[in-house]
N, C-alpha and C. Protein backbone atom coordinates (compact mmCIF):
# COMPACT_ATOMS: atom_id res chain seq x y z
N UNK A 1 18.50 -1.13 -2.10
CA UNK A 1 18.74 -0.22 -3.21
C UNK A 1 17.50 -0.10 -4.08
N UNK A 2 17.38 1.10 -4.51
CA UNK A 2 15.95 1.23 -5.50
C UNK A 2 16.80 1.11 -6.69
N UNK A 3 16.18 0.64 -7.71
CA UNK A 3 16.50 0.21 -8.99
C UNK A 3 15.91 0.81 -9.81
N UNK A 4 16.38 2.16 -10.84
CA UNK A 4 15.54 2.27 -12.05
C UNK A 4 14.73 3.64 -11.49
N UNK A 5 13.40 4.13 -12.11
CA UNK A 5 12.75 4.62 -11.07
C UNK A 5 11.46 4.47 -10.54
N UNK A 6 11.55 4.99 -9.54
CA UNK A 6 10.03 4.54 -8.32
C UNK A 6 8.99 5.02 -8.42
N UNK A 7 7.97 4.22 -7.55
CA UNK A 7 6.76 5.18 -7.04
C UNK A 7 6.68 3.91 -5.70
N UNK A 8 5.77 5.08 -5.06
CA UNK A 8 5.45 4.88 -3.51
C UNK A 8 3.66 4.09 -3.57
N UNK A 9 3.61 3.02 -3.52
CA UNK A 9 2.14 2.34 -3.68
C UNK A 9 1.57 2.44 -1.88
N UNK A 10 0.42 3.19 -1.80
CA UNK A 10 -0.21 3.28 -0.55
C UNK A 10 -0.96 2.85 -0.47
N UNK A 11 -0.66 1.43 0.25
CA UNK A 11 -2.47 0.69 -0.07
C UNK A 11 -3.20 0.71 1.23
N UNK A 12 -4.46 0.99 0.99
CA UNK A 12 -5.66 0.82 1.72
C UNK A 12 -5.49 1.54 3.12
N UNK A 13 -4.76 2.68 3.27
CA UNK A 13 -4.65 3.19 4.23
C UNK A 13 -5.70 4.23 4.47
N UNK A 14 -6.73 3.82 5.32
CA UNK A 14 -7.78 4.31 5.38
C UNK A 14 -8.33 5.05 6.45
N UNK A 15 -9.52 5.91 6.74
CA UNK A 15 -9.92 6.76 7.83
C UNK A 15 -10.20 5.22 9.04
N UNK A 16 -10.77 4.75 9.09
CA UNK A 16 -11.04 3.47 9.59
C UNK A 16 -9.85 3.00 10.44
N UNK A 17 -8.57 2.91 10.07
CA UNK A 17 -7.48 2.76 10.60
C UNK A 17 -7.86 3.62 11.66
N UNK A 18 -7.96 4.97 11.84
CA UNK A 18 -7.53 5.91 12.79
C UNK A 18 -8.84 6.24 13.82
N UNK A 19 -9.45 5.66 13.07
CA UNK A 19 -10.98 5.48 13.99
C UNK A 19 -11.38 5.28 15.93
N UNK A 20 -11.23 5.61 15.97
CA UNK A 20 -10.76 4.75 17.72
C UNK A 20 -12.28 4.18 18.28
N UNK A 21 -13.52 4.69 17.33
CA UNK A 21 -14.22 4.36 18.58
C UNK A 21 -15.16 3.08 16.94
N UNK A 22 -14.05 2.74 15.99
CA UNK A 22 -14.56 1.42 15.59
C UNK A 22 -13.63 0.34 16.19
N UNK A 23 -14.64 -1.07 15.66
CA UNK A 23 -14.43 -1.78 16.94
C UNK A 23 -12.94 -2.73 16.04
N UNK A 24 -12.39 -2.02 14.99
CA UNK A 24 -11.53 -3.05 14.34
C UNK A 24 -10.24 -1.77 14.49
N UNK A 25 -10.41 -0.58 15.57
CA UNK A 25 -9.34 -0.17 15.82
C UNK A 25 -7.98 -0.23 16.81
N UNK A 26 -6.73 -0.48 16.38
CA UNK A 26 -5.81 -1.33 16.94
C UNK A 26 -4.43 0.03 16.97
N UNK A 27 -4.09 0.47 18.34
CA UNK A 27 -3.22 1.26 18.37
C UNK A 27 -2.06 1.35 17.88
N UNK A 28 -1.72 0.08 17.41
CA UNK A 28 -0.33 -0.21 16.91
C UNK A 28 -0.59 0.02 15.15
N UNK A 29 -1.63 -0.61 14.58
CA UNK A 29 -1.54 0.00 13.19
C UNK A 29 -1.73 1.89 12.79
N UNK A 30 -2.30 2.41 13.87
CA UNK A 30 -2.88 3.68 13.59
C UNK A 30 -1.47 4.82 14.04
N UNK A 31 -0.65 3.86 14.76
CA UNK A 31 0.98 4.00 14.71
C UNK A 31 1.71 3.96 13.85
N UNK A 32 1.28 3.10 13.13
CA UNK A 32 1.87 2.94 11.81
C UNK A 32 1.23 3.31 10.56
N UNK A 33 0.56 4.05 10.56
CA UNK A 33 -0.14 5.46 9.56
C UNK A 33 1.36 6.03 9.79
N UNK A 34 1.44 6.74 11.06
CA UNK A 34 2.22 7.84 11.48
C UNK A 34 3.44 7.69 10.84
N UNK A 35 4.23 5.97 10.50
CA UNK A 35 5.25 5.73 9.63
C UNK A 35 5.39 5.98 8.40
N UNK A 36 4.04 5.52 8.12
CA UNK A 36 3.35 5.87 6.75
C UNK A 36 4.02 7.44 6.39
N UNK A 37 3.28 8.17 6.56
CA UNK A 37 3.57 9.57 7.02
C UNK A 37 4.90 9.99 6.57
N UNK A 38 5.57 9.12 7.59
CA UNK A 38 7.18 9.88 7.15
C UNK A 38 7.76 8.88 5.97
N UNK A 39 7.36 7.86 6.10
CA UNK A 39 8.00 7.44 4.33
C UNK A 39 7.48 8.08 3.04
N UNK A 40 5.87 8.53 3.04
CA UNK A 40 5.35 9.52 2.38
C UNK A 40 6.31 10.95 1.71
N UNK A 41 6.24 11.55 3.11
CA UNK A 41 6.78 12.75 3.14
C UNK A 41 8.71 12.90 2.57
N UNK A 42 9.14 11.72 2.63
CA UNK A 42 10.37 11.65 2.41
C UNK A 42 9.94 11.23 0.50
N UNK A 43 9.42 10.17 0.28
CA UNK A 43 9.25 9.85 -0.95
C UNK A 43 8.84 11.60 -1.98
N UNK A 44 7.95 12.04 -1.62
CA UNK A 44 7.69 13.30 -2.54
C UNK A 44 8.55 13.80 -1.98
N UNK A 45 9.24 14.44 -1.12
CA UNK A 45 10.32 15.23 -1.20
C UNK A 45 11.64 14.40 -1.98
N UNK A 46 12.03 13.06 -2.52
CA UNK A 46 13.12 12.56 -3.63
C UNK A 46 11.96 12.53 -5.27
N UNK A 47 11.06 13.06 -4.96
CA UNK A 47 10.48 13.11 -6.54
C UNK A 47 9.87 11.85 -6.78
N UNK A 48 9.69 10.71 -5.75
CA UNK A 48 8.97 9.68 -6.29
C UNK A 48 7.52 10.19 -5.83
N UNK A 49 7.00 9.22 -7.07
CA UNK A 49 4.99 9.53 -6.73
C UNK A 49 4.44 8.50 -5.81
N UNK A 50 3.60 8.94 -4.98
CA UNK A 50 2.88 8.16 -4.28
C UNK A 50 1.12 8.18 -5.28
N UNK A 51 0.78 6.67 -5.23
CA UNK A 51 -0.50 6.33 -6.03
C UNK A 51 -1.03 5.77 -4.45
N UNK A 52 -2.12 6.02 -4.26
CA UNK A 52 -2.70 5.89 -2.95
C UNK A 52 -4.56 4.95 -3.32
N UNK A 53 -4.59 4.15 -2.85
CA UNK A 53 -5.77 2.92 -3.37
C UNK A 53 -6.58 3.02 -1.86
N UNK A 54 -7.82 2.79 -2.25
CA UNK A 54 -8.73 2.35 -0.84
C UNK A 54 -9.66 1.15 -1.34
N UNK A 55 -9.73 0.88 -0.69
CA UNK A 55 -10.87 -0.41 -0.91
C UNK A 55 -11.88 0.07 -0.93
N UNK A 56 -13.00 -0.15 -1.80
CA UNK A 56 -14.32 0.90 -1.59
C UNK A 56 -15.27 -0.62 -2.37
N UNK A 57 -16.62 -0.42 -1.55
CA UNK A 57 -18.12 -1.45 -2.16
C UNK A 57 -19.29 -0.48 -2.48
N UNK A 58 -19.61 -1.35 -2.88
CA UNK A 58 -21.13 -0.22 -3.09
C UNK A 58 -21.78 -0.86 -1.64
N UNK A 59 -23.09 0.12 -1.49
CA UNK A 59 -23.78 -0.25 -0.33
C UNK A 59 -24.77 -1.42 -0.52
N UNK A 60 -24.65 -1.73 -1.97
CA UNK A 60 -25.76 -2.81 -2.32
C UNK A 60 -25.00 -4.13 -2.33
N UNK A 61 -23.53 -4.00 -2.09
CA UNK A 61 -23.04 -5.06 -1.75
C UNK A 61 -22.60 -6.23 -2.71
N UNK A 62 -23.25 -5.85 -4.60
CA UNK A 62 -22.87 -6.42 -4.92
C UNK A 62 -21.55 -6.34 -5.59
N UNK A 63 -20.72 -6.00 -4.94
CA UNK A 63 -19.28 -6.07 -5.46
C UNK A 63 -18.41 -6.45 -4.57
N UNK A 64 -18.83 -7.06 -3.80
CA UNK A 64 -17.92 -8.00 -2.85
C UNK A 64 -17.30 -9.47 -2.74
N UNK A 65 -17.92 -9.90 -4.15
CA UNK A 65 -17.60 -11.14 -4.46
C UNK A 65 -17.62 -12.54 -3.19
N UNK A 66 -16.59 -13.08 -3.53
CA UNK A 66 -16.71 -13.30 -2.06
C UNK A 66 -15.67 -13.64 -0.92
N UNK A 67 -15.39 -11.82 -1.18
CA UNK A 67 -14.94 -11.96 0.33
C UNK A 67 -15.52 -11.84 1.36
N UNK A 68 -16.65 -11.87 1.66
CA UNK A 68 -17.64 -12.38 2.52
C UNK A 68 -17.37 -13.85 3.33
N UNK A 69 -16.92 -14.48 2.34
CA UNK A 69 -16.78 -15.89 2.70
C UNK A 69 -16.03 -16.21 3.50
N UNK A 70 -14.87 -15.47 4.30
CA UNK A 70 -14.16 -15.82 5.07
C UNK A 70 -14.18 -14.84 6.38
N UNK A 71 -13.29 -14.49 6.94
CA UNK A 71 -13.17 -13.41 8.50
C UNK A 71 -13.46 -12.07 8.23
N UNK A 72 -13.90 -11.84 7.52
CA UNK A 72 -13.73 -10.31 6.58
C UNK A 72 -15.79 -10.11 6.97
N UNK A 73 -15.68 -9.31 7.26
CA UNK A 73 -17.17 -8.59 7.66
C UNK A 73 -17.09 -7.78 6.37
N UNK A 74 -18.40 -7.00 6.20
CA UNK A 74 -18.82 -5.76 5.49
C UNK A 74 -18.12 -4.67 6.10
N UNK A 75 -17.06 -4.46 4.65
CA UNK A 75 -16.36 -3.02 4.94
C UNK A 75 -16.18 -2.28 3.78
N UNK A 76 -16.01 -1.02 4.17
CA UNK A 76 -15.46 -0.12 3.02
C UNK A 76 -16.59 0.63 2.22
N UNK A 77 -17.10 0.62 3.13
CA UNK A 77 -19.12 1.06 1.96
C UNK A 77 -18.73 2.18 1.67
N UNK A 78 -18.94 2.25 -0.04
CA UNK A 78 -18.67 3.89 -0.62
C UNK A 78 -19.31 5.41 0.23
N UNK A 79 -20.60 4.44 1.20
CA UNK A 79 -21.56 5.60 2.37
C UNK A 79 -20.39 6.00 3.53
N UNK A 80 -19.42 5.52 3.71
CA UNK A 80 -19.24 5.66 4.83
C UNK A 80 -18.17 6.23 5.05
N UNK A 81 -17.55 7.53 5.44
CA UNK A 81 -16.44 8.27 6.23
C UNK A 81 -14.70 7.48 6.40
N UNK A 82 -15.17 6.74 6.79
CA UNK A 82 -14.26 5.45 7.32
C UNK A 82 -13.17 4.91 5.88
N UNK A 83 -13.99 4.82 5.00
CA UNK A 83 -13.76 4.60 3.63
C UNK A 83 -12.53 5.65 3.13
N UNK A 84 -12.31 6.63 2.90
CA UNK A 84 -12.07 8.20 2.53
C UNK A 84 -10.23 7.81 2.74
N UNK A 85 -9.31 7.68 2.16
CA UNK A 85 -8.05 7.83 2.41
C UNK A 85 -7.71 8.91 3.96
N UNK A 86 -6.48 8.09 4.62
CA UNK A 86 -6.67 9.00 6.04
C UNK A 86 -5.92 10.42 5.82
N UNK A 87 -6.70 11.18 6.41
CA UNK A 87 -7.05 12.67 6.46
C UNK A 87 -5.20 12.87 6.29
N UNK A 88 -4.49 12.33 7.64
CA UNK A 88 -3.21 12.66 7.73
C UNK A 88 -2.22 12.50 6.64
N UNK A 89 -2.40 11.88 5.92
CA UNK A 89 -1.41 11.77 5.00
C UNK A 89 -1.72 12.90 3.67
N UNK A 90 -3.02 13.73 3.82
CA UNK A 90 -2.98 15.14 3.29
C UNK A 90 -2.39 14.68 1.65
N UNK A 91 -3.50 13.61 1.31
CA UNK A 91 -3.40 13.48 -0.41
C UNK A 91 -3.10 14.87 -1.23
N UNK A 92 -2.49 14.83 -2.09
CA UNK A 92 -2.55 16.71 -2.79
C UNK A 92 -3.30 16.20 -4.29
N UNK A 93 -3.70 17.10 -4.84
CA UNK A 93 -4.73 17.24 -5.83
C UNK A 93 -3.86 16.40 -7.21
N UNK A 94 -2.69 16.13 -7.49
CA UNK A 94 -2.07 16.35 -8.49
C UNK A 94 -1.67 14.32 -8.24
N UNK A 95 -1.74 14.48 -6.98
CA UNK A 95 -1.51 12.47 -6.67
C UNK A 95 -2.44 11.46 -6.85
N UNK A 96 -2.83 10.36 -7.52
CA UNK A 96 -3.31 9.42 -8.05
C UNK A 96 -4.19 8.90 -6.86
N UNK A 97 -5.34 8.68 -6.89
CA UNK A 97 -5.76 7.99 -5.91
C UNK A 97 -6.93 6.65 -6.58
N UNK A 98 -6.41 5.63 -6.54
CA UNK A 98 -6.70 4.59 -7.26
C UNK A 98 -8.35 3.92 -6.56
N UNK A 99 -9.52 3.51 -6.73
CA UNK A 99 -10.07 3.09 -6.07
C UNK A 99 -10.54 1.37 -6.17
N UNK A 100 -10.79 0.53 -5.25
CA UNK A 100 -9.93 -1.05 -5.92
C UNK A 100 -11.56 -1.87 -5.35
N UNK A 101 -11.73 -2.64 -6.00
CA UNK A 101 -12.97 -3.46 -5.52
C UNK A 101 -12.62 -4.99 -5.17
N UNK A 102 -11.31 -5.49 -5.46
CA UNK A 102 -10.68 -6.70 -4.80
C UNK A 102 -9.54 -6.33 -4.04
N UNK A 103 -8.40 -7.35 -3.77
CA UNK A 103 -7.86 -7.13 -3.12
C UNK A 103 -5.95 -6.31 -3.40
N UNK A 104 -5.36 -7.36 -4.52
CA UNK A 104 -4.74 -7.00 -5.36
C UNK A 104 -5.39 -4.96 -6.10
N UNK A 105 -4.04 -4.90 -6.18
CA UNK A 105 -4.32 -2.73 -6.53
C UNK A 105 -4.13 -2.83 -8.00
N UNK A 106 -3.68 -4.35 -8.91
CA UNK A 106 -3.70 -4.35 -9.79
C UNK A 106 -4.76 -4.87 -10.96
N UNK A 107 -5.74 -5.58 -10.03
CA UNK A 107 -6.96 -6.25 -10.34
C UNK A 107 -7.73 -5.12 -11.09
N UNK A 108 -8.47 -5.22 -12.08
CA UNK A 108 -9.79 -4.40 -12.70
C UNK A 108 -9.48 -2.85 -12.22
N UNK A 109 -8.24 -2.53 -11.88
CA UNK A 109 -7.50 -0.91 -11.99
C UNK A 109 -7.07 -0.56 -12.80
N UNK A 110 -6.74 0.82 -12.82
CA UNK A 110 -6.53 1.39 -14.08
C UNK A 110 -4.37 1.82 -13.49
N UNK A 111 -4.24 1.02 -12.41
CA UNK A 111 -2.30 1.00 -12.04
C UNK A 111 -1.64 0.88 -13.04
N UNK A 112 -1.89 0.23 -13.33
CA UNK A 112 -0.72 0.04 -14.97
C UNK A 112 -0.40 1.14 -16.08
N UNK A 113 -2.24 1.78 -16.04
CA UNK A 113 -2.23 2.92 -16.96
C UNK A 113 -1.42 4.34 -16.22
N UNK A 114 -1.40 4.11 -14.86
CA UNK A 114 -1.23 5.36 -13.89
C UNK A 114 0.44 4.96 -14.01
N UNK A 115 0.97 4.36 -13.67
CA UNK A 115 2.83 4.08 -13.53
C UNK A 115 2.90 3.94 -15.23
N UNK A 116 2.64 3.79 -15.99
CA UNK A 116 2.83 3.87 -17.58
C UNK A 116 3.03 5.51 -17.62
N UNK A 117 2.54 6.15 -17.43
CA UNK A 117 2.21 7.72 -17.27
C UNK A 117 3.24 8.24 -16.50
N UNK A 118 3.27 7.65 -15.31
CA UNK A 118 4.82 7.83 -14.26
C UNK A 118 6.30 7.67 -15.14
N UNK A 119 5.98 6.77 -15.96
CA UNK A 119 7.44 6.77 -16.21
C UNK A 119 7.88 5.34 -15.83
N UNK A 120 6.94 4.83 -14.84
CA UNK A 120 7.61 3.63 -14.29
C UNK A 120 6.85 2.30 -14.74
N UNK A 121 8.19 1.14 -15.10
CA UNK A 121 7.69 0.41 -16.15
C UNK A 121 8.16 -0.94 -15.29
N UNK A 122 7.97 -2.51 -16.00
CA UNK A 122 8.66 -3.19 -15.30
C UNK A 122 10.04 -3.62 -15.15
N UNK A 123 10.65 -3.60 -14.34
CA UNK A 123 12.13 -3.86 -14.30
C UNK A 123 12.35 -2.40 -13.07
N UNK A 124 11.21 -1.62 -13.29
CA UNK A 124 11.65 -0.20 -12.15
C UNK A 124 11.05 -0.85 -10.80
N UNK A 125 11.16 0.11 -9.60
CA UNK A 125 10.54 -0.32 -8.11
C UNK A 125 9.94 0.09 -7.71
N UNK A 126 8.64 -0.31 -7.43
CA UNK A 126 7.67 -0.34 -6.41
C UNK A 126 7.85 -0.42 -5.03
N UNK A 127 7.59 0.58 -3.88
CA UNK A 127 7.61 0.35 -2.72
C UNK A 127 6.68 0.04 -2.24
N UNK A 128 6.31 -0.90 -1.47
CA UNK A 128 4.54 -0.87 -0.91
C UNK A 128 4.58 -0.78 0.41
N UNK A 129 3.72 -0.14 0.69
CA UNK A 129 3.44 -0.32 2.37
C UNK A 129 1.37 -0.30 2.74
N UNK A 130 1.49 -0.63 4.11
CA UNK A 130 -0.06 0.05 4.06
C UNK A 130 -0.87 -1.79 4.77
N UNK A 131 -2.20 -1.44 4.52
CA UNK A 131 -2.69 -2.73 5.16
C UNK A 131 -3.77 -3.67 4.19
N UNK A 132 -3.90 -4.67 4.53
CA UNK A 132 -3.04 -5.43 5.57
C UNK A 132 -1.97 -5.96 4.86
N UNK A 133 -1.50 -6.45 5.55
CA UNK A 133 -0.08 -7.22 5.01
C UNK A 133 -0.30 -8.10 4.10
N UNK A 134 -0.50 -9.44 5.21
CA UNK A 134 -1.36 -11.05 4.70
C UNK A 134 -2.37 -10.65 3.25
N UNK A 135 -3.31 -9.22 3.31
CA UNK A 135 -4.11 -9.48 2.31
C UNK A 135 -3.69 -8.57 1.25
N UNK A 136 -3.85 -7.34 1.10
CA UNK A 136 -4.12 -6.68 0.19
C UNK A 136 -2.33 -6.14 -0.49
N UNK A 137 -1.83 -6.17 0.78
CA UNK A 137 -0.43 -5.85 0.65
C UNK A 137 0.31 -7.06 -0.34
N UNK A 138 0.09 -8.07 0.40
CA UNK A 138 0.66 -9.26 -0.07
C UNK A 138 0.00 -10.06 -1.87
N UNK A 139 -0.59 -9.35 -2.17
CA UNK A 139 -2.17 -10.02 -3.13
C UNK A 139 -1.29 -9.03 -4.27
N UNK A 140 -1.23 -7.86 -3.94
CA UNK A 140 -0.48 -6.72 -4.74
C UNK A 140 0.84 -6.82 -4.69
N UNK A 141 1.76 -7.46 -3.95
CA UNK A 141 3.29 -7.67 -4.14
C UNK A 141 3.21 -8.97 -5.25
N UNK A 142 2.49 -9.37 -4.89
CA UNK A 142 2.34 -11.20 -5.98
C UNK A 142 2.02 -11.07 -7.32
N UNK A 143 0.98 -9.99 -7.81
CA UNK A 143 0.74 -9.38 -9.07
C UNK A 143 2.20 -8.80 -9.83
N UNK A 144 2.93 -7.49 -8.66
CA UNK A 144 3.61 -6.57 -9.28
C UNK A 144 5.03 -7.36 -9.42
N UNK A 145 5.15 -8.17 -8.56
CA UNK A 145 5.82 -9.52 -8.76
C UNK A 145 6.17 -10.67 -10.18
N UNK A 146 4.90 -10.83 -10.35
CA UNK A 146 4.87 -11.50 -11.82
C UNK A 146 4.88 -10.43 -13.06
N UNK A 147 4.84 -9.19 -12.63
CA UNK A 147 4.60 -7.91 -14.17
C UNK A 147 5.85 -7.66 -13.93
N UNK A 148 7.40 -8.39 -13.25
CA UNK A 148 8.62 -8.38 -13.57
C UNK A 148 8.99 -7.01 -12.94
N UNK A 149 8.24 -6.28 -11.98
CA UNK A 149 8.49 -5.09 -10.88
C UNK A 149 9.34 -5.33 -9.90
N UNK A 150 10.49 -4.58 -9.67
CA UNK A 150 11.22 -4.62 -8.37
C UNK A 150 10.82 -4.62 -7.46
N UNK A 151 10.42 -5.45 -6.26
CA UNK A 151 9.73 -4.45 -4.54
C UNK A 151 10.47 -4.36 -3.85
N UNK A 152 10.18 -3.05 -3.15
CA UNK A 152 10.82 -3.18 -1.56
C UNK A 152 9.10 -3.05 -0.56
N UNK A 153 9.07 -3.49 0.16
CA UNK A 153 8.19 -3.96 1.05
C UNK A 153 8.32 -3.75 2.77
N UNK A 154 7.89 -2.12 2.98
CA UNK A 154 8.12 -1.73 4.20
C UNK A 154 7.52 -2.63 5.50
N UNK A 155 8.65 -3.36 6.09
CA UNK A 155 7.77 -3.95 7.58
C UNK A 155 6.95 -2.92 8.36
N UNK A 156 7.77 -2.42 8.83
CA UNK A 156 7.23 -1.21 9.57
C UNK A 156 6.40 -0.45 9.33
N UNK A 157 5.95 -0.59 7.75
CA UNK A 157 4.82 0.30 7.67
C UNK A 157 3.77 -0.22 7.09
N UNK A 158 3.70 -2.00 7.58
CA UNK A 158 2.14 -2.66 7.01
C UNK A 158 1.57 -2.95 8.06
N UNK A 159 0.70 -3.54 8.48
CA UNK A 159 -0.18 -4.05 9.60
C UNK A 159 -0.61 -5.31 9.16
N UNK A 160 -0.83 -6.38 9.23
CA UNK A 160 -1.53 -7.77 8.85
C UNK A 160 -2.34 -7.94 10.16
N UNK A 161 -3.57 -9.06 9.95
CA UNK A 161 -4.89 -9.00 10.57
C UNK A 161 -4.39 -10.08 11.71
N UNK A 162 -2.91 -10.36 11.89
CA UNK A 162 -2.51 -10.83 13.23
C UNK A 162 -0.73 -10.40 12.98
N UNK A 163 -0.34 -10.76 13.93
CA UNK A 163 1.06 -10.84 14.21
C UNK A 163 1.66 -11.89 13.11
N UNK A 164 1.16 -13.01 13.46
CA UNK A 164 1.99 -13.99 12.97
C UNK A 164 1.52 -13.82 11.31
N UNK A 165 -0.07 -13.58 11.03
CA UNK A 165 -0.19 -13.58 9.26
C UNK A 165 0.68 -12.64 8.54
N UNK A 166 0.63 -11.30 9.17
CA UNK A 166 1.99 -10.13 9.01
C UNK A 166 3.26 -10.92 8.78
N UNK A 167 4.04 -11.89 9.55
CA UNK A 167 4.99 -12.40 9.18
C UNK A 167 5.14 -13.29 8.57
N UNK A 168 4.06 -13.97 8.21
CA UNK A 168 3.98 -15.02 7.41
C UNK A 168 3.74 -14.38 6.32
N UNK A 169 3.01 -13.25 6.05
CA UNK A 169 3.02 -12.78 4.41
C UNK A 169 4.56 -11.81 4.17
N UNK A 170 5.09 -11.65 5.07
CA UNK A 170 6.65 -10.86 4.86
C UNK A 170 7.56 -12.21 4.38
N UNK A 171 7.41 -13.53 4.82
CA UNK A 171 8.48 -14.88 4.98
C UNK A 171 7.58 -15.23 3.32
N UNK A 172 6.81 -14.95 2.96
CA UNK A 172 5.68 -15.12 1.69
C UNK A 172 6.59 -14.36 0.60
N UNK A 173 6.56 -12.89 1.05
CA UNK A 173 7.16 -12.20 0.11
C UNK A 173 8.79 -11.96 -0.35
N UNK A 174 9.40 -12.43 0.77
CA UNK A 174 10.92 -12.65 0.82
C UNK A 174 11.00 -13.98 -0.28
N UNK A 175 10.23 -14.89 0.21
CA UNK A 175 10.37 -16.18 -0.93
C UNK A 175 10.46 -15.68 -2.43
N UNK A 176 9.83 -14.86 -2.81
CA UNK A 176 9.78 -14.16 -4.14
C UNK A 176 11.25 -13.54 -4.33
N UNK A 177 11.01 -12.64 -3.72
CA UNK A 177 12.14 -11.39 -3.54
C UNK A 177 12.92 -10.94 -2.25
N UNK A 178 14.06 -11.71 -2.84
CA UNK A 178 14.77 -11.75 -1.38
C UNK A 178 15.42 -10.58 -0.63
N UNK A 179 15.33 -9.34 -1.40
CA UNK A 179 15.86 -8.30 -0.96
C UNK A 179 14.52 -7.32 -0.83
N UNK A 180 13.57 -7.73 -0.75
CA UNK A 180 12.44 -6.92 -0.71
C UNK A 180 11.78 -6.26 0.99
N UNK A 181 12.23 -7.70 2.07
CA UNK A 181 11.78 -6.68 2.79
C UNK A 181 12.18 -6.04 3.69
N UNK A 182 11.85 -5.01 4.12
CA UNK A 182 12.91 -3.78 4.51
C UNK A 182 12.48 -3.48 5.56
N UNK A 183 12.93 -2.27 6.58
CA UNK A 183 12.73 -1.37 7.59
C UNK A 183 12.00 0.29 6.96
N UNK A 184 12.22 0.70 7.87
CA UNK A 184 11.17 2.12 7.24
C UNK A 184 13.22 2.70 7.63
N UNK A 185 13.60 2.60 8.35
CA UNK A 185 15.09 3.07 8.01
C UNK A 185 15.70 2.93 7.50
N UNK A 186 15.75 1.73 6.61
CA UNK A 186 16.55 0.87 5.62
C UNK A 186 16.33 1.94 4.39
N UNK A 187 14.53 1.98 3.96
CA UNK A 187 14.38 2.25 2.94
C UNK A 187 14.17 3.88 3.03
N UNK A 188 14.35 4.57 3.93
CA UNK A 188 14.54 6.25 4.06
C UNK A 188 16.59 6.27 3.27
N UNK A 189 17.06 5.40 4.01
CA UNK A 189 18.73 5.62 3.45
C UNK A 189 18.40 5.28 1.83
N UNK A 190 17.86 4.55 1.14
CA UNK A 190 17.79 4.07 -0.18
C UNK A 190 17.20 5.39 -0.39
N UNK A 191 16.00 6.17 -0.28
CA UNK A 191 15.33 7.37 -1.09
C UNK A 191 16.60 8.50 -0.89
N UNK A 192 17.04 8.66 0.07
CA UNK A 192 17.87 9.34 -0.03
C UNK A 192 19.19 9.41 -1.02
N UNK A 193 19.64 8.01 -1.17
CA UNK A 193 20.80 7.79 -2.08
C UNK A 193 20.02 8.19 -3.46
N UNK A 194 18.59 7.15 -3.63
CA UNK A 194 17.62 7.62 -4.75
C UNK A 194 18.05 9.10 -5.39
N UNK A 195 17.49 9.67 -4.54
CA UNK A 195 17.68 11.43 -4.54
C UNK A 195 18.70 12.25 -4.97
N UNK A 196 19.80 11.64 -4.83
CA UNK A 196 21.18 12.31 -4.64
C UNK A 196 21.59 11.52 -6.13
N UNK A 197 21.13 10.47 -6.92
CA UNK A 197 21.24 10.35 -8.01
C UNK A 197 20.55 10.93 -9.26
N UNK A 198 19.08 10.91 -8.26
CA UNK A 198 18.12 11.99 -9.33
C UNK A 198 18.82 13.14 -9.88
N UNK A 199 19.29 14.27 -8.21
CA UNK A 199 19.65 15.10 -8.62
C UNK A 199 20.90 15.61 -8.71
């Protein structure tokens, strides 16, 4: 059940995902854009907003702190194509597109000021989906988590940087919020009920 009212958080769903001829492209997440997609398309058609975040560095690198320090290569260079929210999900001019230099979408962003503006406050719901799970997904459920935010937390439509970290940051986020994580069918029947209360 959505509680209150929503917005649709799209994190880090990027050209890079859909890339095929980079070497961190994986058929099963660029599948799950395509989910993306239709939870998108269903969310603005019940009137919730989608705020859409990319991870972006400068090329001089000093804003990477250090995530360097672990499995994480140099990504996201403000130079590079790859970077750019993916083409398919056809951002429209009037939707928020947040740009994030850690990992959390609530870190040194201006989110708070953007859902203050929405309408949506804490005690309302946040849906998140998008990648990765384990990091950026999970880093941003833990923030919106403690600012007393409802989640629902699409399986089906995150990717984590293995199988098992994906489920270990879903068994992560259930510990919090036990009704949080969902199916991409689960939470299409909730926008819909959403909808039919809106209007």
């Amino acid at each position: 059940m959505i509680t209150g009212k929503a917005a649709l958080l799209v994190i880090d769903v990027q050209e890079g995902i859909m890339d095929q001829s980079s070497k961190f492209y994986d058929p099963e997440n660029a599948a799950g854009v395509m989910r993306i997609k239709t939870l998108l398309d269903a969310c603005r058609a019940a009137g919730i907003p989608p705020v859409f975040f990319k991870e972006v560095h400068r090329p001089s690198m000093i804003d990477f702190g250090r995530e360097l320090d672990g499995s994480e290569g140099v990504h996201a260079l403000e130079s590079s194509p790859r970077t750019e929210i993916a083409e398919v999900l056809a951002v429209r001019p009037e939707e928020a597109v947040i740009p994030k230099r850690r990992y959390s979408s609530f870190l040194y962003t201006d989110l708070k000021i953007v859902l203050n503006g929405l309408g949506v406050n804490p005690g309302d719901t946040l849906i998140l989906c998008g990648y990765l799970t384990d990091v950026c997904v999970h880093y941003t459920f833990v923030d919106a988590h403690q600012l007393d935010f409802r989640l629902k937390v699409v399986r089906d439509c995150c990717g984590g940087s293995t199988d098992a970290a994906h489920a270990g940051a879903l068994n992560a986020m259930y510990y919090l919020q036990h009704e949080a994580p969902c199916s991409l069918e689960e939470i299409l029947r909730d926008i819909k009920e959403y909808a039919s209360r809106a209007g």
